[in-house]
N, C-alpha and C. Protein backbone atom coordinates (compact mmCIF):
# COMPACT_ATOMS: atom_id res chain seq x y z
N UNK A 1 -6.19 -3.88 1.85
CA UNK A 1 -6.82 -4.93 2.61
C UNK A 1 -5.82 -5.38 3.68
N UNK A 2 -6.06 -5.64 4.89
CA UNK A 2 -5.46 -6.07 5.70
C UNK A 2 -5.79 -7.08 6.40
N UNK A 3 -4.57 -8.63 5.94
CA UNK A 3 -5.51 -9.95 6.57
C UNK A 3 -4.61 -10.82 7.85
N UNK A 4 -6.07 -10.60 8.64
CA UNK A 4 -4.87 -11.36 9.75
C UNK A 4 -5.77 -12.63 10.34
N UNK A 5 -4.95 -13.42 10.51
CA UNK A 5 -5.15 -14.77 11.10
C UNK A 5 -5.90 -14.92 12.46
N UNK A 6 -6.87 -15.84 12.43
CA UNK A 6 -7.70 -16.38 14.03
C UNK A 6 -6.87 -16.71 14.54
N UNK A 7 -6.59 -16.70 15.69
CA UNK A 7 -5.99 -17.48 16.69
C UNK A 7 -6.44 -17.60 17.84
N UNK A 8 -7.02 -18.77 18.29
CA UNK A 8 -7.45 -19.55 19.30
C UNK A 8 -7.56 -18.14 20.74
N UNK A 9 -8.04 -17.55 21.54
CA UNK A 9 -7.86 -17.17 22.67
C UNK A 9 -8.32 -17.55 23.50
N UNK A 10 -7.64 -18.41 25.05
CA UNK A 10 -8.32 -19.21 25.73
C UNK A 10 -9.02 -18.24 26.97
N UNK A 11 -10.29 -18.95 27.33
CA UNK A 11 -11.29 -17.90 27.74
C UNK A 11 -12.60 -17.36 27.08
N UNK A 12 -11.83 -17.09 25.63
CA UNK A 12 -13.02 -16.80 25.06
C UNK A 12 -14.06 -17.82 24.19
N UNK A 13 -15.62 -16.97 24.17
CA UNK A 13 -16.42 -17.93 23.52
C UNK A 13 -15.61 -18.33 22.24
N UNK A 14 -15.26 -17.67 21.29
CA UNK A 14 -14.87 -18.39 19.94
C UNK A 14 -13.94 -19.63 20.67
N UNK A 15 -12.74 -19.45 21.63
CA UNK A 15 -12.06 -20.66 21.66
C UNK A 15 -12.69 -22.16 22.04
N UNK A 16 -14.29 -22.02 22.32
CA UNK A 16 -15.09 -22.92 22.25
C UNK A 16 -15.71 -23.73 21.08
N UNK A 17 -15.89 -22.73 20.39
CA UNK A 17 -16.38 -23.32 19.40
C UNK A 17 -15.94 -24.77 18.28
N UNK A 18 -16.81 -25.59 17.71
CA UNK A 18 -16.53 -26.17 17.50
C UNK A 18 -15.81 -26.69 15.65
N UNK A 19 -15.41 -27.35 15.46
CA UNK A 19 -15.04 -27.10 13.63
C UNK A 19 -14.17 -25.76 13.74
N UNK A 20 -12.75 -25.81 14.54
CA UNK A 20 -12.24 -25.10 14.37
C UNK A 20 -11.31 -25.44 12.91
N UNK A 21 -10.44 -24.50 12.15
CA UNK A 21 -9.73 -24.47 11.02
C UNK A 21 -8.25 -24.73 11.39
N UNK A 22 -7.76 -25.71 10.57
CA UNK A 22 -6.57 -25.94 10.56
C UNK A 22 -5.25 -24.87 10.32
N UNK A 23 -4.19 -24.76 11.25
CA UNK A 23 -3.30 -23.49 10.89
C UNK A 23 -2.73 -23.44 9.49
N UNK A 24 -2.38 -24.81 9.08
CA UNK A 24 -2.24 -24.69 7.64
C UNK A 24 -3.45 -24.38 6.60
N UNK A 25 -4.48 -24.52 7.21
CA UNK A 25 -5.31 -23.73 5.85
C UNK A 25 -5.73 -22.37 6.06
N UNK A 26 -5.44 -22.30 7.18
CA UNK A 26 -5.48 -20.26 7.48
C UNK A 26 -4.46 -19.49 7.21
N UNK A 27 -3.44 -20.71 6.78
CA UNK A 27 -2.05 -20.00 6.32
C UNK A 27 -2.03 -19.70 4.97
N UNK A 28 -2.71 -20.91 4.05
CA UNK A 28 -3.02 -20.89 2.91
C UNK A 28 -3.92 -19.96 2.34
N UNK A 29 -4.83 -19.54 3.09
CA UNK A 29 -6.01 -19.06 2.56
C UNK A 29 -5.03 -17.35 3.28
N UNK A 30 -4.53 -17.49 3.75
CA UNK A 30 -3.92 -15.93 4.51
C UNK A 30 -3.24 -15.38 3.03
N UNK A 31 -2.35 -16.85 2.75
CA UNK A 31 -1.22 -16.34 1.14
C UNK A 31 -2.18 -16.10 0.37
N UNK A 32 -3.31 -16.79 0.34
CA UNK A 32 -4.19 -16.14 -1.25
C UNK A 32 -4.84 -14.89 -0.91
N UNK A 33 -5.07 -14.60 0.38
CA UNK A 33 -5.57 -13.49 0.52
C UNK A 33 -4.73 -12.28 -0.27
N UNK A 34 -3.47 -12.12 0.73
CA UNK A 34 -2.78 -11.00 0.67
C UNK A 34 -1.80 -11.05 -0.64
N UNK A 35 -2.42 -12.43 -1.37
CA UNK A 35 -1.70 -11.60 -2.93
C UNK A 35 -2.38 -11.11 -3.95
N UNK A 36 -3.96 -11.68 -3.30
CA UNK A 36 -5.15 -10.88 -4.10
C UNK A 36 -4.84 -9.24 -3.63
N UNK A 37 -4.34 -8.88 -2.14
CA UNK A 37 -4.69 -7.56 -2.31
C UNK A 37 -3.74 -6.92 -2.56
N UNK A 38 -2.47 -7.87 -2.84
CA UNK A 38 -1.02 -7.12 -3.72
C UNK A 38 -1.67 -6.99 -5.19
N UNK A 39 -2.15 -7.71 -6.39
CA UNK A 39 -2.83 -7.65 -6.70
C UNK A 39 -3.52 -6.65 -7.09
N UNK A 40 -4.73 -6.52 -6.28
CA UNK A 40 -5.42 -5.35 -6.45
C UNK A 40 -4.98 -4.08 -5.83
N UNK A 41 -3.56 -4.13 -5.25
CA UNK A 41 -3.41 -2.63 -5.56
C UNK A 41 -2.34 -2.43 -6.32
N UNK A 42 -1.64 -3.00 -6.77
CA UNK A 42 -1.19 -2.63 -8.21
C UNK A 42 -2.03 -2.89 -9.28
N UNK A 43 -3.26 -3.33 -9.77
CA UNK A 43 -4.00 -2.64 -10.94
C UNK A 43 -4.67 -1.70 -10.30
N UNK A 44 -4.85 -1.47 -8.73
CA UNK A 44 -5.47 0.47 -8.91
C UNK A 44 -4.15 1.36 -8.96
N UNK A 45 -2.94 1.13 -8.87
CA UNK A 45 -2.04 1.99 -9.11
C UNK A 45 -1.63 2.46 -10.20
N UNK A 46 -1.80 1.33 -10.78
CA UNK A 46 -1.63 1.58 -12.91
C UNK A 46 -3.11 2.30 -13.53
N UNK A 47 -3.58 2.43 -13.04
CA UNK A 47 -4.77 3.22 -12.81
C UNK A 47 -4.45 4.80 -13.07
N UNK A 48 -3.53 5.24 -12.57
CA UNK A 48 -2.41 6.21 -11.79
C UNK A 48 -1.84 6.87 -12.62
N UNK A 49 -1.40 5.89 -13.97
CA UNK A 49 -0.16 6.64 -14.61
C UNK A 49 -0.45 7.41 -15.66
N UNK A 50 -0.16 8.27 -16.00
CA UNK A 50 -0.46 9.32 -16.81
C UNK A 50 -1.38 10.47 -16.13
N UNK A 51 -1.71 10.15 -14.82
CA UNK A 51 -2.78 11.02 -14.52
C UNK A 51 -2.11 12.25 -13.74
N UNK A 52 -2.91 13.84 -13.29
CA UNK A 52 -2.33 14.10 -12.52
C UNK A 52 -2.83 13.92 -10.88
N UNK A 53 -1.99 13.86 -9.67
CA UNK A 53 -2.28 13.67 -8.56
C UNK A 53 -1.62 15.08 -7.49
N UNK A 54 -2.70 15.06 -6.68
CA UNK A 54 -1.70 15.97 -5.75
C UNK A 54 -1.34 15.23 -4.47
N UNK A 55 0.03 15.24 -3.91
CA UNK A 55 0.76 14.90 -3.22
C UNK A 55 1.15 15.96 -2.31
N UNK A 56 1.12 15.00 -0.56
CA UNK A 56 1.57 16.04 0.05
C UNK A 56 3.03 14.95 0.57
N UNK A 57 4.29 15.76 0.20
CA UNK A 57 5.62 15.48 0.33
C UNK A 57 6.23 15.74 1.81
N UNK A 58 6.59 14.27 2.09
CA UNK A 58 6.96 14.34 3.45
C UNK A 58 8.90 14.09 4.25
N UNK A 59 9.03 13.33 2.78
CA UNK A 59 10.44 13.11 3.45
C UNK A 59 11.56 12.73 2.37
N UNK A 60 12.76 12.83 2.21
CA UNK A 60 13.72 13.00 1.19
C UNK A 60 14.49 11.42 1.62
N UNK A 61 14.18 11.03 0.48
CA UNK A 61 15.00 9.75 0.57
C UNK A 61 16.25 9.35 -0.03
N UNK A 62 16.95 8.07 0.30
CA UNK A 62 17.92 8.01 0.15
C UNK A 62 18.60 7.98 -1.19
N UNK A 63 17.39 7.67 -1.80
CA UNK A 63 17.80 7.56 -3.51
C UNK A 63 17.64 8.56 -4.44
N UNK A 64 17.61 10.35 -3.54
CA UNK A 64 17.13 11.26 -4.44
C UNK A 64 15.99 11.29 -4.35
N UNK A 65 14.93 11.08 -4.46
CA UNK A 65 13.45 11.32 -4.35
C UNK A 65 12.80 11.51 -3.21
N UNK A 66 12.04 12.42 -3.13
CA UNK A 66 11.17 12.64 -2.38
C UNK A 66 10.08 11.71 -2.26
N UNK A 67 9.56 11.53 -0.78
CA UNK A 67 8.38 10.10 -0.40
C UNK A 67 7.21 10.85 -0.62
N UNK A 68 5.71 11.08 -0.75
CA UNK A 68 4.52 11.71 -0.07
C UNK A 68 3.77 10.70 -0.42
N UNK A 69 2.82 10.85 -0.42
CA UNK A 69 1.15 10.33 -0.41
C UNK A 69 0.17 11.10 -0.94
N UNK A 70 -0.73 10.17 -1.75
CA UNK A 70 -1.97 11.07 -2.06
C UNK A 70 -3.28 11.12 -1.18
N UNK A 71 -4.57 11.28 -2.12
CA UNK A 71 -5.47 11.95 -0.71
C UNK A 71 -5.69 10.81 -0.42
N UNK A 72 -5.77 9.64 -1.37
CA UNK A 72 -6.16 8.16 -0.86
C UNK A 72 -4.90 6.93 -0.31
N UNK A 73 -3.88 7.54 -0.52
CA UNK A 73 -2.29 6.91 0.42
C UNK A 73 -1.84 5.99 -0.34
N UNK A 74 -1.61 6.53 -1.81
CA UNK A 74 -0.64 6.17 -2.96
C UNK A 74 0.43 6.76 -2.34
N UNK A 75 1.76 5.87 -1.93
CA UNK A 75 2.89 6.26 -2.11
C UNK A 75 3.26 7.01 -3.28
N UNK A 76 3.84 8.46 -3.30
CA UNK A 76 4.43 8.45 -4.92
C UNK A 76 6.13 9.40 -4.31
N UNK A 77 7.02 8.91 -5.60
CA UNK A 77 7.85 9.68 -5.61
C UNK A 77 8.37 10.72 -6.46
N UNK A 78 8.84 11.83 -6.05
CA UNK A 78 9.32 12.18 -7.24
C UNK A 78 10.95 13.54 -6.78
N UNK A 79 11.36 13.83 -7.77
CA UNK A 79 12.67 14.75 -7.89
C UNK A 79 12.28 16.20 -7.88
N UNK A 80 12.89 16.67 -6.56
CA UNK A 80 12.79 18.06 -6.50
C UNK A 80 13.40 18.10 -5.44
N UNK A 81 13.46 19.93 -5.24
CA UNK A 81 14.47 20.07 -4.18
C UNK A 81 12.77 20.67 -2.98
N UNK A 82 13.35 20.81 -1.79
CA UNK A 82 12.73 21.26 -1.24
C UNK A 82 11.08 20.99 -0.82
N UNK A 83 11.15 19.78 -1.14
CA UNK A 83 9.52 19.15 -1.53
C UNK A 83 8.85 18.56 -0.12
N UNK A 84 9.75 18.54 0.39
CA UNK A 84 8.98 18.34 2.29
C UNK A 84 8.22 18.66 2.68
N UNK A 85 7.22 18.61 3.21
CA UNK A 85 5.87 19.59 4.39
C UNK A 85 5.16 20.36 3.00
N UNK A 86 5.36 19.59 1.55
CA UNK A 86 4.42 20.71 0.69
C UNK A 86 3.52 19.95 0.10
N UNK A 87 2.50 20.22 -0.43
CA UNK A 87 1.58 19.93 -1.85
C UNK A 87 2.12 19.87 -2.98
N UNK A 88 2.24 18.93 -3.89
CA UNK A 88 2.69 19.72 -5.12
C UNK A 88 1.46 18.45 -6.13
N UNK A 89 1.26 18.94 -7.08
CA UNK A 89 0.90 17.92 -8.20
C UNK A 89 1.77 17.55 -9.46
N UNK A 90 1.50 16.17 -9.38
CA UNK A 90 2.28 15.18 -9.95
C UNK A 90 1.98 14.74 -11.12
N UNK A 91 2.66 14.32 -12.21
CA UNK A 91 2.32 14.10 -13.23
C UNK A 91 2.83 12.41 -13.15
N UNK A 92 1.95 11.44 -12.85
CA UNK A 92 2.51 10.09 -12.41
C UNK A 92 3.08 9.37 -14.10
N UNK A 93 3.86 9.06 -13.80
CA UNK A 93 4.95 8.21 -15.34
C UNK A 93 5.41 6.97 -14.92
N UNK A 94 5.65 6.50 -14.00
CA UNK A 94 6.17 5.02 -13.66
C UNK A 94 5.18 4.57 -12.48
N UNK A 95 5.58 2.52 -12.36
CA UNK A 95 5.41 2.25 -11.27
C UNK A 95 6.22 1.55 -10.94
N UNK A 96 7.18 1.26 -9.34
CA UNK A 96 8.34 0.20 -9.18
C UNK A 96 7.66 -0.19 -7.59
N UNK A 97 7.44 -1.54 -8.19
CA UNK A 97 7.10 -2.25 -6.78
C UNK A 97 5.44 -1.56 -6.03
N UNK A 98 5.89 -1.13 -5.20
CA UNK A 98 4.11 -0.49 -4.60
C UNK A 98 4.55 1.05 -4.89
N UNK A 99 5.47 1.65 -5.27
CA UNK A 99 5.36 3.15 -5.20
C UNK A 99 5.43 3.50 -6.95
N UNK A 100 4.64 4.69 -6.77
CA UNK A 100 4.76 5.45 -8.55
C UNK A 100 5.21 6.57 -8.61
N UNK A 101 5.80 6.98 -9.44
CA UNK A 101 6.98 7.71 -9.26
C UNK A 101 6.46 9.16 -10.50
N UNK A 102 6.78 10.11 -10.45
CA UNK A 102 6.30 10.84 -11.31
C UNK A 102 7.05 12.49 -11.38
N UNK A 103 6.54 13.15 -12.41
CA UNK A 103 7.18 14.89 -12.38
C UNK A 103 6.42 15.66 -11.24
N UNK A 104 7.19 16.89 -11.07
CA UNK A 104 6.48 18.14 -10.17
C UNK A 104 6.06 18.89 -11.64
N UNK A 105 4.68 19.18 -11.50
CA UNK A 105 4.44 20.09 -12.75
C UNK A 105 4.65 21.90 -12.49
């Protein structure tokens, strides 16, 4: 989910309108937004674990692991050599933060 804030543009019809919303409650209602959709995508990520996924592996990071994505743009990581520009499927086992981390089978 991606939530972004009104803001006034002068010129346009909306900046006419009347019963406009206070910045503090578009700020408020912005924080409840975007922790509902932190939230909901970590329970679809735990969703994830144990399953297998295929990943296409794009870049070697600093901590040993390889970065990719699945078909729906689950970050996942995992340990291998040579795993760049490929497919591989994953056997997902962890989650840390927004990425899940898993084996090359």
């Amino acid at each position: 989910m991606h939530v972004f804030k009104y803001s006034i543009r002068e010129g346009t019809v909306a900046a006419k309108m009347k019963n406009q919303i206070d910045g503090n409650i578009k700020e408020q209602r912005s924080e409840r937004l975007i922790k509902l959709s932190n939230n909901n995508e970590t329970e679809f990520m735990k969703k994830s674990i144990g399953k297998t996924l295929e990943v296409l592996f794009e870049e070697k990071q600093e901590n040993g692991y390889t970065e990719g994505h699945t078909t729906n743009y689950i970050v996942i990581e995992a340990e291998g050599e040579n795993l760049e520009n490929t497919i591989q499927k994953v056997k997902i086992d962890t989650i840390e933060g927004n990425i899940l981390r898993g084996k090359i089978l």
